[in-house]
PDB file of N, CA and C in Angstrom:
ATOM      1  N   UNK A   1      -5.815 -14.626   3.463  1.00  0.00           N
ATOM      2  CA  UNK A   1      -5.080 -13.392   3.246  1.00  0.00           C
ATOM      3  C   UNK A   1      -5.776 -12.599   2.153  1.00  0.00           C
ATOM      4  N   UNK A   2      -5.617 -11.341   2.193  1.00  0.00           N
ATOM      5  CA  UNK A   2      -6.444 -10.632   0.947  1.00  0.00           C
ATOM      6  C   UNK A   2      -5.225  -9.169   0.650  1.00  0.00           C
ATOM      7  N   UNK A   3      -4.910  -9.280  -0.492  1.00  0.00           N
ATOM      8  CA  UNK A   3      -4.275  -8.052  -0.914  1.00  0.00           C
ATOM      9  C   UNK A   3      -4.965  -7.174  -1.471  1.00  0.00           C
ATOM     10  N   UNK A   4      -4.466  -6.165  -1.183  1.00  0.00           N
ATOM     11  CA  UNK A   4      -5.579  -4.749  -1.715  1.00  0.00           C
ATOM     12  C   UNK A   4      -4.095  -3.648  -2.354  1.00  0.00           C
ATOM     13  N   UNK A   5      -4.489  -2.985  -3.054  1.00  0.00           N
ATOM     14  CA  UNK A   5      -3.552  -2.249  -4.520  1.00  0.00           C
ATOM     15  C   UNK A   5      -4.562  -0.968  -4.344  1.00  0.00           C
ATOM     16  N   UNK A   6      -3.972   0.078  -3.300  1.00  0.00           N
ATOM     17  CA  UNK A   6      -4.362   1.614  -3.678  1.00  0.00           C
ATOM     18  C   UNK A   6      -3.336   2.420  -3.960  1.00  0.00           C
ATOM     19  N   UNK A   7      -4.108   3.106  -5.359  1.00  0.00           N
ATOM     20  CA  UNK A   7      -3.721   3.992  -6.137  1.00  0.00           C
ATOM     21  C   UNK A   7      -4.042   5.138  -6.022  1.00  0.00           C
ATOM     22  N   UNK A   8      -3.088   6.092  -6.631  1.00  0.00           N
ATOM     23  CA  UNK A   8      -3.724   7.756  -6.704  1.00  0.00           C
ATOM     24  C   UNK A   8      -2.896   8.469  -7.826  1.00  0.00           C
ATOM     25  N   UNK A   9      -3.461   9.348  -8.489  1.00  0.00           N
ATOM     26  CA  UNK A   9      -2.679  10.328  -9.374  1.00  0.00           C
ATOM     27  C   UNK A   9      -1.865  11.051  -8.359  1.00  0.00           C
ATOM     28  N   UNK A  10      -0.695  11.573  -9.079  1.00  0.00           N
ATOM     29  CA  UNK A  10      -0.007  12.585  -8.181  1.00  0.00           C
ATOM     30  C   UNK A  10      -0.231  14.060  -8.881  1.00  0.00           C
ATOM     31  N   UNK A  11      -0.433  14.803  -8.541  1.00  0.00           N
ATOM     32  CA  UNK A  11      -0.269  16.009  -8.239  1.00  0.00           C
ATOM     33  C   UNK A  11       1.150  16.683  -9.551  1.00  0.00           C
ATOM     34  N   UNK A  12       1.871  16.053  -9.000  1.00  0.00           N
ATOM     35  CA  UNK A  12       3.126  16.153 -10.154  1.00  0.00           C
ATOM     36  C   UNK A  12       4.348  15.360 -10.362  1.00  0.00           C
ATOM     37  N   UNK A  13       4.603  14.790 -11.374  1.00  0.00           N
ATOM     38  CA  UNK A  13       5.377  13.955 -11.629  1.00  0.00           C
ATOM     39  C   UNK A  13       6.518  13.342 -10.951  1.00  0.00           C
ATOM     40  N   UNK A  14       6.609  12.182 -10.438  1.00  0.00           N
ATOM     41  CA  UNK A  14       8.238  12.426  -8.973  1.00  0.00           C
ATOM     42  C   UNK A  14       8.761  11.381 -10.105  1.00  0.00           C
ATOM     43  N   UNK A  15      10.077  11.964  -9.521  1.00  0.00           N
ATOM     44  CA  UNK A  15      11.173  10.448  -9.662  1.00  0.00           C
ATOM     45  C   UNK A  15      11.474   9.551  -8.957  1.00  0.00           C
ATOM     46  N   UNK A  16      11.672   8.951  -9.424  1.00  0.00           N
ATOM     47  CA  UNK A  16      12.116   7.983  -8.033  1.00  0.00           C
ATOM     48  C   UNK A  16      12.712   7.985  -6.760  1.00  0.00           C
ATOM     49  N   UNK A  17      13.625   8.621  -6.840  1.00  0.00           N
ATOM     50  CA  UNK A  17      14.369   9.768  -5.756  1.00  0.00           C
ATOM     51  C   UNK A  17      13.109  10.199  -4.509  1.00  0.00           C
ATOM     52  N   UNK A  18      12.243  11.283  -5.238  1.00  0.00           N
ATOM     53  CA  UNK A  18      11.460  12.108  -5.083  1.00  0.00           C
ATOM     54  C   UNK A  18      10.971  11.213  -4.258  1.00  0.00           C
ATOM     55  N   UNK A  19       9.877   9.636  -4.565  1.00  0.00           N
ATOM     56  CA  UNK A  19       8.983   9.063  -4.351  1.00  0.00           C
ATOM     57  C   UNK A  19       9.460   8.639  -3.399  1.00  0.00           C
ATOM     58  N   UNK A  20      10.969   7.913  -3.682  1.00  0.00           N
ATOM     59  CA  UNK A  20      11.256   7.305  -2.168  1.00  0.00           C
ATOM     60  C   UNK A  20      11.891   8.053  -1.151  1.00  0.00           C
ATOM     61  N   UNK A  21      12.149   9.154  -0.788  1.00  0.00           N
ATOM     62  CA  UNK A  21      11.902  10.265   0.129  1.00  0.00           C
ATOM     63  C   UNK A  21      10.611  10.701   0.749  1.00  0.00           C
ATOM     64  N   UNK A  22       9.633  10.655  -0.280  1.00  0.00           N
ATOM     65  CA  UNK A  22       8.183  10.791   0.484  1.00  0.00           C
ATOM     66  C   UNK A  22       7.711   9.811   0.568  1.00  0.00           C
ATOM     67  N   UNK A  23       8.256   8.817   0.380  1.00  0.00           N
ATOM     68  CA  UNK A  23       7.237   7.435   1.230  1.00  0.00           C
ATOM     69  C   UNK A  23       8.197   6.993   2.598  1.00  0.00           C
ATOM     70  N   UNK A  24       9.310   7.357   2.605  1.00  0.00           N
ATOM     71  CA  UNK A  24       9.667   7.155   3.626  1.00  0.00           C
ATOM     72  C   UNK A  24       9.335   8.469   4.837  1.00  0.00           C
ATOM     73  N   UNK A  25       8.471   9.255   4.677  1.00  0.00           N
ATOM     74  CA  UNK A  25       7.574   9.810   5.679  1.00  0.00           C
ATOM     75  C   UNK A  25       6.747   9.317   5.916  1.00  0.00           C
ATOM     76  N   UNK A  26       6.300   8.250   5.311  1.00  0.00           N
ATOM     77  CA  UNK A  26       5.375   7.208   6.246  1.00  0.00           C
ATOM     78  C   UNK A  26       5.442   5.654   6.631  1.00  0.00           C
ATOM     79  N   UNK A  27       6.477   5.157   5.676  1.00  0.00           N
ATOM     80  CA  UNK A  27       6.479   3.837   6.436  1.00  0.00           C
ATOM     81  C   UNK A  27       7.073   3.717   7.305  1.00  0.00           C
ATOM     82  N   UNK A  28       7.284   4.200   8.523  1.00  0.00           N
ATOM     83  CA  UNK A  28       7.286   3.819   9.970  1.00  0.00           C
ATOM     84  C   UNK A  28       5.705   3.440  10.699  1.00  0.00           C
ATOM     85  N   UNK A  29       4.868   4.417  10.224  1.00  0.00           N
ATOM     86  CA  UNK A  29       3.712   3.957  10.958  1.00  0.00           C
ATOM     87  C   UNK A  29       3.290   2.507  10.426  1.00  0.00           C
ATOM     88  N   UNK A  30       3.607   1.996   9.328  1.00  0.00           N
ATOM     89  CA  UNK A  30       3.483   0.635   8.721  1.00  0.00           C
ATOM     90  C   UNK A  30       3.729  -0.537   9.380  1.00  0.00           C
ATOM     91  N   UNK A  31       5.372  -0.420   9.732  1.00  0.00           N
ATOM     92  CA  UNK A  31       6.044  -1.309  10.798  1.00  0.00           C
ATOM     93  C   UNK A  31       4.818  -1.528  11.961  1.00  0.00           C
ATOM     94  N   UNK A  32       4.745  -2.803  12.092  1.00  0.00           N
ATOM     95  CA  UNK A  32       4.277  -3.390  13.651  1.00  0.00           C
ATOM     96  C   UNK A  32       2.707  -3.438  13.489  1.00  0.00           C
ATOM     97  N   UNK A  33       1.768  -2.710  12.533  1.00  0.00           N
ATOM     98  CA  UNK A  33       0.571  -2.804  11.979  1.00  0.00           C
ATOM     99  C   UNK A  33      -0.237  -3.967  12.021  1.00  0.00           C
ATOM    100  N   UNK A  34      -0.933  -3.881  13.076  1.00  0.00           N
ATOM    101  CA  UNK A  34      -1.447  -5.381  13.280  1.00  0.00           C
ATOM    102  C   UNK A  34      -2.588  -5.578  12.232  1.00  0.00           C
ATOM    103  N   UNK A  35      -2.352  -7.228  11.551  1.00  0.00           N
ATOM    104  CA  UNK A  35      -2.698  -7.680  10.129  1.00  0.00           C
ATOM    105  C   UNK A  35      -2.138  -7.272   9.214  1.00  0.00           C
ATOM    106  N   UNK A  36      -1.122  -6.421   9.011  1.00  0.00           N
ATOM    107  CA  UNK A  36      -0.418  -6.169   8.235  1.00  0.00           C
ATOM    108  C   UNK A  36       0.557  -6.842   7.869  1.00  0.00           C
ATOM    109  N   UNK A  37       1.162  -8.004   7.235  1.00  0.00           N
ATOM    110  CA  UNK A  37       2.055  -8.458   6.732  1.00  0.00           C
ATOM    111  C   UNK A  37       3.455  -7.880   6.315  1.00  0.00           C
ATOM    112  N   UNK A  38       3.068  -7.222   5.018  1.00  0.00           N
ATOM    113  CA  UNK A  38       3.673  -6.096   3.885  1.00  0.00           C
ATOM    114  C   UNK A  38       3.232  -5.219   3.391  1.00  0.00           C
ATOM    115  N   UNK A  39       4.070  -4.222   2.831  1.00  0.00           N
ATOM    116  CA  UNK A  39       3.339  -3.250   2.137  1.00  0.00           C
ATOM    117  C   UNK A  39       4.998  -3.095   1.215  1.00  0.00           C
ATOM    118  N   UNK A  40       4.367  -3.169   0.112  1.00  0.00           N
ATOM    119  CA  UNK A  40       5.007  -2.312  -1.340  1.00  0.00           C
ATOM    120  C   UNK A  40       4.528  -0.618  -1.663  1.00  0.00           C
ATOM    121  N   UNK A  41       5.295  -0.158  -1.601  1.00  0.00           N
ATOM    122  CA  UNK A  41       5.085   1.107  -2.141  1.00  0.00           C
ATOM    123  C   UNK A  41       5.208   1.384  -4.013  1.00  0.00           C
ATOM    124  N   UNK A  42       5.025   1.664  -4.613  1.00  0.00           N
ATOM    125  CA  UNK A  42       5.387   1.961  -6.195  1.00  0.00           C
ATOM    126  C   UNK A  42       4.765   3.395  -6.622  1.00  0.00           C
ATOM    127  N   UNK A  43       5.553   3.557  -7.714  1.00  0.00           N
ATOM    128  CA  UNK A  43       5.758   4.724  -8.314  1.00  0.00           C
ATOM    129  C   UNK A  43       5.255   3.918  -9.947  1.00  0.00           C
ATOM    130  N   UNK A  44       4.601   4.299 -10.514  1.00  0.00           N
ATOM    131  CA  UNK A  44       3.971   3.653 -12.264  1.00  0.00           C
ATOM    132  C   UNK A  44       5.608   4.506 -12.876  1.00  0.00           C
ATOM    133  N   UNK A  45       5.612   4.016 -14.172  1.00  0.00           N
ATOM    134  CA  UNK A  45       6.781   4.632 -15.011  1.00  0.00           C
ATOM    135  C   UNK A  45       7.005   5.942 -15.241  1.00  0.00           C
ATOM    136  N   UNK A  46       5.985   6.360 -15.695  1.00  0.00           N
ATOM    137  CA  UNK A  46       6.039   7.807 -15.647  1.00  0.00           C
ATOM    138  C   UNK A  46       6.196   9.032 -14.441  1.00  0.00           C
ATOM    139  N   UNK A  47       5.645   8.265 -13.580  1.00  0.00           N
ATOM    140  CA  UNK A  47       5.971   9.101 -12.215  1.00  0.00           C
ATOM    141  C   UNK A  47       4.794   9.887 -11.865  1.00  0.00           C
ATOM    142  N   UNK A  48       3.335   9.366 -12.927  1.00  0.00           N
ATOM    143  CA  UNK A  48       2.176  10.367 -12.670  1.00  0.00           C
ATOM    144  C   UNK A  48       1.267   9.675 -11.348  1.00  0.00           C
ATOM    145  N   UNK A  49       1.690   8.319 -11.151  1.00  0.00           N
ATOM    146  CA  UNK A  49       0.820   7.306 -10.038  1.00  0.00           C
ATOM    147  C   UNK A  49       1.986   6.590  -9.271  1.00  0.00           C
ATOM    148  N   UNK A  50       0.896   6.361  -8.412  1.00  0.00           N
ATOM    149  CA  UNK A  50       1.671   5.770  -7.092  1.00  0.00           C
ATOM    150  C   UNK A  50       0.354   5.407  -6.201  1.00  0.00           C
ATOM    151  N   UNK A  51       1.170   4.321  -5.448  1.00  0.00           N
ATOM    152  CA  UNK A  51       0.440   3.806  -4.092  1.00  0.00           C
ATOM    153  C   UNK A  51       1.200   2.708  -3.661  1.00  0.00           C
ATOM    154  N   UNK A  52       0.016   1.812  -2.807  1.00  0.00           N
ATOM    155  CA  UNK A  52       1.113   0.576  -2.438  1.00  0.00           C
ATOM    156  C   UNK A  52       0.137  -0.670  -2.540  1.00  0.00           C
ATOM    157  N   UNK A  53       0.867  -1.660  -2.191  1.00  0.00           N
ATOM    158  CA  UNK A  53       0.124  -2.681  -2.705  1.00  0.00           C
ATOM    159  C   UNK A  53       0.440  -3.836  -1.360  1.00  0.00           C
ATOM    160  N   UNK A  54      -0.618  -3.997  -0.573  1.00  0.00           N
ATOM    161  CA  UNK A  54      -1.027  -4.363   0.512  1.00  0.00           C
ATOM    162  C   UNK A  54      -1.034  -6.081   0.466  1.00  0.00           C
ATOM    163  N   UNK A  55      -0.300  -6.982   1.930  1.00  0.00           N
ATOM    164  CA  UNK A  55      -0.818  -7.796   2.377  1.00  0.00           C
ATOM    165  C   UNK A  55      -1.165  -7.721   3.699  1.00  0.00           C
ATOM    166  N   UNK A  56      -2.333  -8.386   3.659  1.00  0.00           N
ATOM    167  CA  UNK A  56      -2.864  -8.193   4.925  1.00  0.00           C
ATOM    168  C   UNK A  56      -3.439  -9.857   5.524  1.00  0.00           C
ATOM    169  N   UNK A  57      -3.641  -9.877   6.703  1.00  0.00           N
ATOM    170  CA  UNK A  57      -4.243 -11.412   7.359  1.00  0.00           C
ATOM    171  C   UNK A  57      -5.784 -11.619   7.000  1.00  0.00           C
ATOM    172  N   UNK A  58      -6.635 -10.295   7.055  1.00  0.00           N
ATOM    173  CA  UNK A  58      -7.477 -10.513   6.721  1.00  0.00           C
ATOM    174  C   UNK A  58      -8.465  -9.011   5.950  1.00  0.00           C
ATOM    175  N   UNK A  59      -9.451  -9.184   5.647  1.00  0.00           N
ATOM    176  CA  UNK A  59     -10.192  -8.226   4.913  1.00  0.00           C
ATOM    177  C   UNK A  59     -10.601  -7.131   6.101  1.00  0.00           C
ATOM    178  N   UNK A  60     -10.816  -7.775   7.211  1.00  0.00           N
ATOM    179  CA  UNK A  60     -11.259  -6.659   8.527  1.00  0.00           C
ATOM    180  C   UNK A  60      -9.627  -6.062   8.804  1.00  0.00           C
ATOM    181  N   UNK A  61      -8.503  -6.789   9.260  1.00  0.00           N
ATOM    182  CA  UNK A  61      -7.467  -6.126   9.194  1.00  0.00           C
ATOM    183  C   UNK A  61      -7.148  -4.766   8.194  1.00  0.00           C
ATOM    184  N   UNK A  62      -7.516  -5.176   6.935  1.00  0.00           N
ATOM    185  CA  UNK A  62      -7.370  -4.007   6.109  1.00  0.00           C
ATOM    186  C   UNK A  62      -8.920  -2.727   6.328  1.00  0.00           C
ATOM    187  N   UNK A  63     -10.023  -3.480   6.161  1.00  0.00           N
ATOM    188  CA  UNK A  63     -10.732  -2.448   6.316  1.00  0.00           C
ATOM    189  C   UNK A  63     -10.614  -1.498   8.194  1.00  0.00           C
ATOM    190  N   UNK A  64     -10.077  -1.715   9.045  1.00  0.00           N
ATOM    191  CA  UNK A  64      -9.575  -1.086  10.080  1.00  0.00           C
ATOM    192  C   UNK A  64      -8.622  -0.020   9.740  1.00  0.00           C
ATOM    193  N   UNK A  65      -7.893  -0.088   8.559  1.00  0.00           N
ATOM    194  CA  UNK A  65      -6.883   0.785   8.194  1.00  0.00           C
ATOM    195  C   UNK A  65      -7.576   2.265   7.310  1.00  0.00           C
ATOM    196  N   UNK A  66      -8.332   2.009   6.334  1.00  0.00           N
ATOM    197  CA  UNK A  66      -9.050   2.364   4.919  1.00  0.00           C
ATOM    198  C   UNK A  66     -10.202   3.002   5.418  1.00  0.00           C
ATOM    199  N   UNK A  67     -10.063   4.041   6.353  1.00  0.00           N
ATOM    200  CA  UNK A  67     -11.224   4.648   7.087  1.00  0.00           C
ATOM    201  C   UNK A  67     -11.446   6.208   6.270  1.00  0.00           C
ATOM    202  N   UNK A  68     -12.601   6.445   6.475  1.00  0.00           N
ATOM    203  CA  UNK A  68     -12.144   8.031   5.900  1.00  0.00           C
ATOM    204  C   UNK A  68     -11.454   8.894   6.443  1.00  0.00           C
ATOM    205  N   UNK A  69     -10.758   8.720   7.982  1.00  0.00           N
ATOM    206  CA  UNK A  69      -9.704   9.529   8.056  1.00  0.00           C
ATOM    207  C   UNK A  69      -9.012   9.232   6.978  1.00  0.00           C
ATOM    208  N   UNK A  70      -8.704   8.014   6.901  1.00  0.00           N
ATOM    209  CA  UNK A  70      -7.141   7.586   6.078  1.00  0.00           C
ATOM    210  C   UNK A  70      -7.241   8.113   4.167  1.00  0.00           C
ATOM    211  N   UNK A  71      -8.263   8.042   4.225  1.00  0.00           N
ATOM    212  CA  UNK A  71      -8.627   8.698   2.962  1.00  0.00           C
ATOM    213  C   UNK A  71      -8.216   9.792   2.523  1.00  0.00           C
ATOM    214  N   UNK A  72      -8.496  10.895   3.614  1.00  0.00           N
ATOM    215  CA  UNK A  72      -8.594  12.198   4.135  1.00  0.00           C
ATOM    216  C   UNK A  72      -7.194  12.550   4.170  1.00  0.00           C
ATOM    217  N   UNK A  73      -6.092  11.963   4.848  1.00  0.00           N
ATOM    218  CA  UNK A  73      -5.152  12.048   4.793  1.00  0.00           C
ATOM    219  C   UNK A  73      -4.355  11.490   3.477  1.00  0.00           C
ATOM    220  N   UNK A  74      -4.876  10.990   2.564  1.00  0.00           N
ATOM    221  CA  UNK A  74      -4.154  10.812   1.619  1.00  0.00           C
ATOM    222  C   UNK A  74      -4.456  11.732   0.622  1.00  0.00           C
ATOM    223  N   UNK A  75      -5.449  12.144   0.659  1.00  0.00           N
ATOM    224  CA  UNK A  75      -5.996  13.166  -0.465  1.00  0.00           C
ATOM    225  C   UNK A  75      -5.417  14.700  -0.272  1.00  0.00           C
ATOM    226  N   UNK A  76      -4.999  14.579   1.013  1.00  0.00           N
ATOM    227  CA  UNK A  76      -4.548  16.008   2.020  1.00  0.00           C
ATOM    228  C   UNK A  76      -2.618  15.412   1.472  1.00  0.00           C
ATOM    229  N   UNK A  77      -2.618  14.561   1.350  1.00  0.00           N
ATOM    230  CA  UNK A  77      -1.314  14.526   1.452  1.00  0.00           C
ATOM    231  C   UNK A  77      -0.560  14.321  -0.325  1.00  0.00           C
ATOM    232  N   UNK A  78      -1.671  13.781  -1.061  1.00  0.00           N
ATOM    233  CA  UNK A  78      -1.516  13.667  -2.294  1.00  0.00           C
ATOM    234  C   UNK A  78      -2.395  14.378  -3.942  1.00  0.00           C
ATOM    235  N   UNK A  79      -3.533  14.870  -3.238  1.00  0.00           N
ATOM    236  CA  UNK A  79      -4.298  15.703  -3.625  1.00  0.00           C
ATOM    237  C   UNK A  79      -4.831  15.163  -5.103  1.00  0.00           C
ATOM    238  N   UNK A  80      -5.408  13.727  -4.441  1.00  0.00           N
ATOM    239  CA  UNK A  80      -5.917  12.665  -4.717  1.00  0.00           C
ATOM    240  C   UNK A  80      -6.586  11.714  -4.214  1.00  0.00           C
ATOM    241  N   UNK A  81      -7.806  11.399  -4.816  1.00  0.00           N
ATOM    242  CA  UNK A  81      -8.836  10.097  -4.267  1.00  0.00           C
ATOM    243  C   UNK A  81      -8.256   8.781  -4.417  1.00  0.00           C
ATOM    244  N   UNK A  82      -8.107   8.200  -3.368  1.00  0.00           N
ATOM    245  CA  UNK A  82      -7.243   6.763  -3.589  1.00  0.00           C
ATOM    246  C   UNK A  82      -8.160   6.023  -4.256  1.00  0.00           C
ATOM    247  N   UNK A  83      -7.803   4.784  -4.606  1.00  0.00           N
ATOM    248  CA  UNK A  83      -8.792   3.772  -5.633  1.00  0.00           C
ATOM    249  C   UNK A  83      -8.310   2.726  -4.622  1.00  0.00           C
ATOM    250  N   UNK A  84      -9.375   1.466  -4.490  1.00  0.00           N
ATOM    251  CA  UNK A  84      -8.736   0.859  -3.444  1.00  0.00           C
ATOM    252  C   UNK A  84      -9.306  -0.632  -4.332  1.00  0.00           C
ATOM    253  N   UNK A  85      -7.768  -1.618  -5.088  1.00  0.00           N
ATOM    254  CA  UNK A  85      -8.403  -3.060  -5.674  1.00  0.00           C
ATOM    255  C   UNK A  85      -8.454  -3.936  -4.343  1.00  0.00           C
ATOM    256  N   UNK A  86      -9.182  -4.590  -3.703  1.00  0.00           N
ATOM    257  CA  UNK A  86      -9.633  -5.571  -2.853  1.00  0.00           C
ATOM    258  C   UNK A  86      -9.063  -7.328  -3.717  1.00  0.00           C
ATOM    259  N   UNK A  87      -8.708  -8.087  -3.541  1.00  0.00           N
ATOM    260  CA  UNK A  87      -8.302  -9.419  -4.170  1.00  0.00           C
ATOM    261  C   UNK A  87      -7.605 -10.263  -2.930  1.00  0.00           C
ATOM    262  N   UNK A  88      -8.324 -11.556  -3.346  1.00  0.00           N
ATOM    263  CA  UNK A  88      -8.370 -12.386  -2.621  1.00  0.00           C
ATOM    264  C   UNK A  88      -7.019 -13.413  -2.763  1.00  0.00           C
ATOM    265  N   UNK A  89      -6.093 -13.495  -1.597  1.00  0.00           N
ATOM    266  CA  UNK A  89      -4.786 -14.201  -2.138  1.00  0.00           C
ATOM    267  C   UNK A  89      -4.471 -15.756  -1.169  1.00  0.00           C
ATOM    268  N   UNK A  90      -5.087 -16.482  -1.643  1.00  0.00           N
ATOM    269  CA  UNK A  90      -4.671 -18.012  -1.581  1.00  0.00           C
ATOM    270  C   UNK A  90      -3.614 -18.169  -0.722  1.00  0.00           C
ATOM    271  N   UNK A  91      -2.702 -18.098  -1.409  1.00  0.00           N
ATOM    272  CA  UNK A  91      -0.967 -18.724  -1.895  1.00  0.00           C
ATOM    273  C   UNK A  91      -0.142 -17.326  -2.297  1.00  0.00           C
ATOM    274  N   UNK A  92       1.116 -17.276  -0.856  1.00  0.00           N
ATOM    275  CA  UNK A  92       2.426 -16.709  -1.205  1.00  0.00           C
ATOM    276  C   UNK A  92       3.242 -17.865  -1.696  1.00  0.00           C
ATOM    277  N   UNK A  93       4.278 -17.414  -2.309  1.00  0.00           N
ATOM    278  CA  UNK A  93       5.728 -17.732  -2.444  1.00  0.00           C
ATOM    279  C   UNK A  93       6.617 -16.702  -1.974  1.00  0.00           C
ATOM    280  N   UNK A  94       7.449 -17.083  -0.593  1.00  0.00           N
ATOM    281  CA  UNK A  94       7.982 -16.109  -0.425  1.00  0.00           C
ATOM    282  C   UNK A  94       9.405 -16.685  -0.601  1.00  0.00           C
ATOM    283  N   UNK A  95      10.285 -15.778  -1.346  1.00  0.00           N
ATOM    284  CA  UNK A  95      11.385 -16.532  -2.264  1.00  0.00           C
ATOM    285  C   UNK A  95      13.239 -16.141  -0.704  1.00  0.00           C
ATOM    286  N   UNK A  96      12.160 -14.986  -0.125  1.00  0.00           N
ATOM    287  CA  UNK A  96      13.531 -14.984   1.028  1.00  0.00           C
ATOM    288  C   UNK A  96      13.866 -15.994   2.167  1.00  0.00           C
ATOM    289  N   UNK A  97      11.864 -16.142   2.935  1.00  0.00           N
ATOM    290  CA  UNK A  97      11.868 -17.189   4.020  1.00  0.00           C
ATOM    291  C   UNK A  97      12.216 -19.027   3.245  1.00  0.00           C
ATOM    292  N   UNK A  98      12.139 -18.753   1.700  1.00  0.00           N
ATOM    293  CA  UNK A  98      11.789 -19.769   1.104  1.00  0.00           C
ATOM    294  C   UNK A  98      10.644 -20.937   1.340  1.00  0.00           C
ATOM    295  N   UNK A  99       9.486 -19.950   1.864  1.00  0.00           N
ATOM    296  CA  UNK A  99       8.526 -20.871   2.400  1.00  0.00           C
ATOM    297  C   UNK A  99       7.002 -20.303   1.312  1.00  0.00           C
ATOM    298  N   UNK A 100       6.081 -21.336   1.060  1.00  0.00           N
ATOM    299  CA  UNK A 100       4.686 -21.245   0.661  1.00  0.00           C
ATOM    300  C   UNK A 100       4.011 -21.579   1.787  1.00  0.00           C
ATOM    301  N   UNK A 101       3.322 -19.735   1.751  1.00  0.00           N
ATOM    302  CA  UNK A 101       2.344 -19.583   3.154  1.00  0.00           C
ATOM    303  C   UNK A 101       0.759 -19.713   2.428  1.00  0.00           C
ATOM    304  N   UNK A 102       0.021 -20.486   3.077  1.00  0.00           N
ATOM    305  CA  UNK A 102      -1.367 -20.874   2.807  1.00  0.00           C
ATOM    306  C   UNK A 102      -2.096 -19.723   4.028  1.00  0.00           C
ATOM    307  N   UNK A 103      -3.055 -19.006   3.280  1.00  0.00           N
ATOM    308  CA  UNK A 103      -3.919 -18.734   4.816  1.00  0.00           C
ATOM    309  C   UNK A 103      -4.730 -19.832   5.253  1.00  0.00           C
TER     310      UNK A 103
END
């Protein structure tokens, strides 16, 4: 499994409110995302950053997603260059299924 954490400045400060109104204009296309596990969305404290923070099955799963359309559309949509951390993840604990998933 490999999690990846992209970030972007915003444009202008949201609240929380704000943030989760405009992220829910896109996580539907998320749902059903093949290699996609999860996705976290976040907002930093101040409300100046945001992105989400990715599990995926594998590193090709994610790089299939992280194309320069998708770029393109985030920069068009946030008027911002995403930053994209790549990290390699072992070991979940997932505390709902109550299960430790190994890839």
């Amino acid at each position: 499994m490999i999690t990846v954490i992209v970030e972007f400045k915003l444009p202008q400060t949201l609240s929380r409110e704000q943030a989760q109104a405009t992220f829910q204009g896109t996580a539907a296309k998320y749902q059903g995302m093949p290699g996609l596990i999860r996705k976290y969305y976040f907002l930093s404290a101040d409300g100046n950053r945001a992105g989400g923070i990715y599990l995926w099955n594998s590193r090709a799963d994610a790089d299939r997603v992280y194309t320069e359309e998708w770029k393109a559309f985030v920069r068009g949509k946030y008027a911002s260059e995403p930053s994209l951390t790549y990290l390699e993840c072992p070991l979940v604990v997932d505390n709902l299924t109550h299960e430790i998933i190994a890839d």
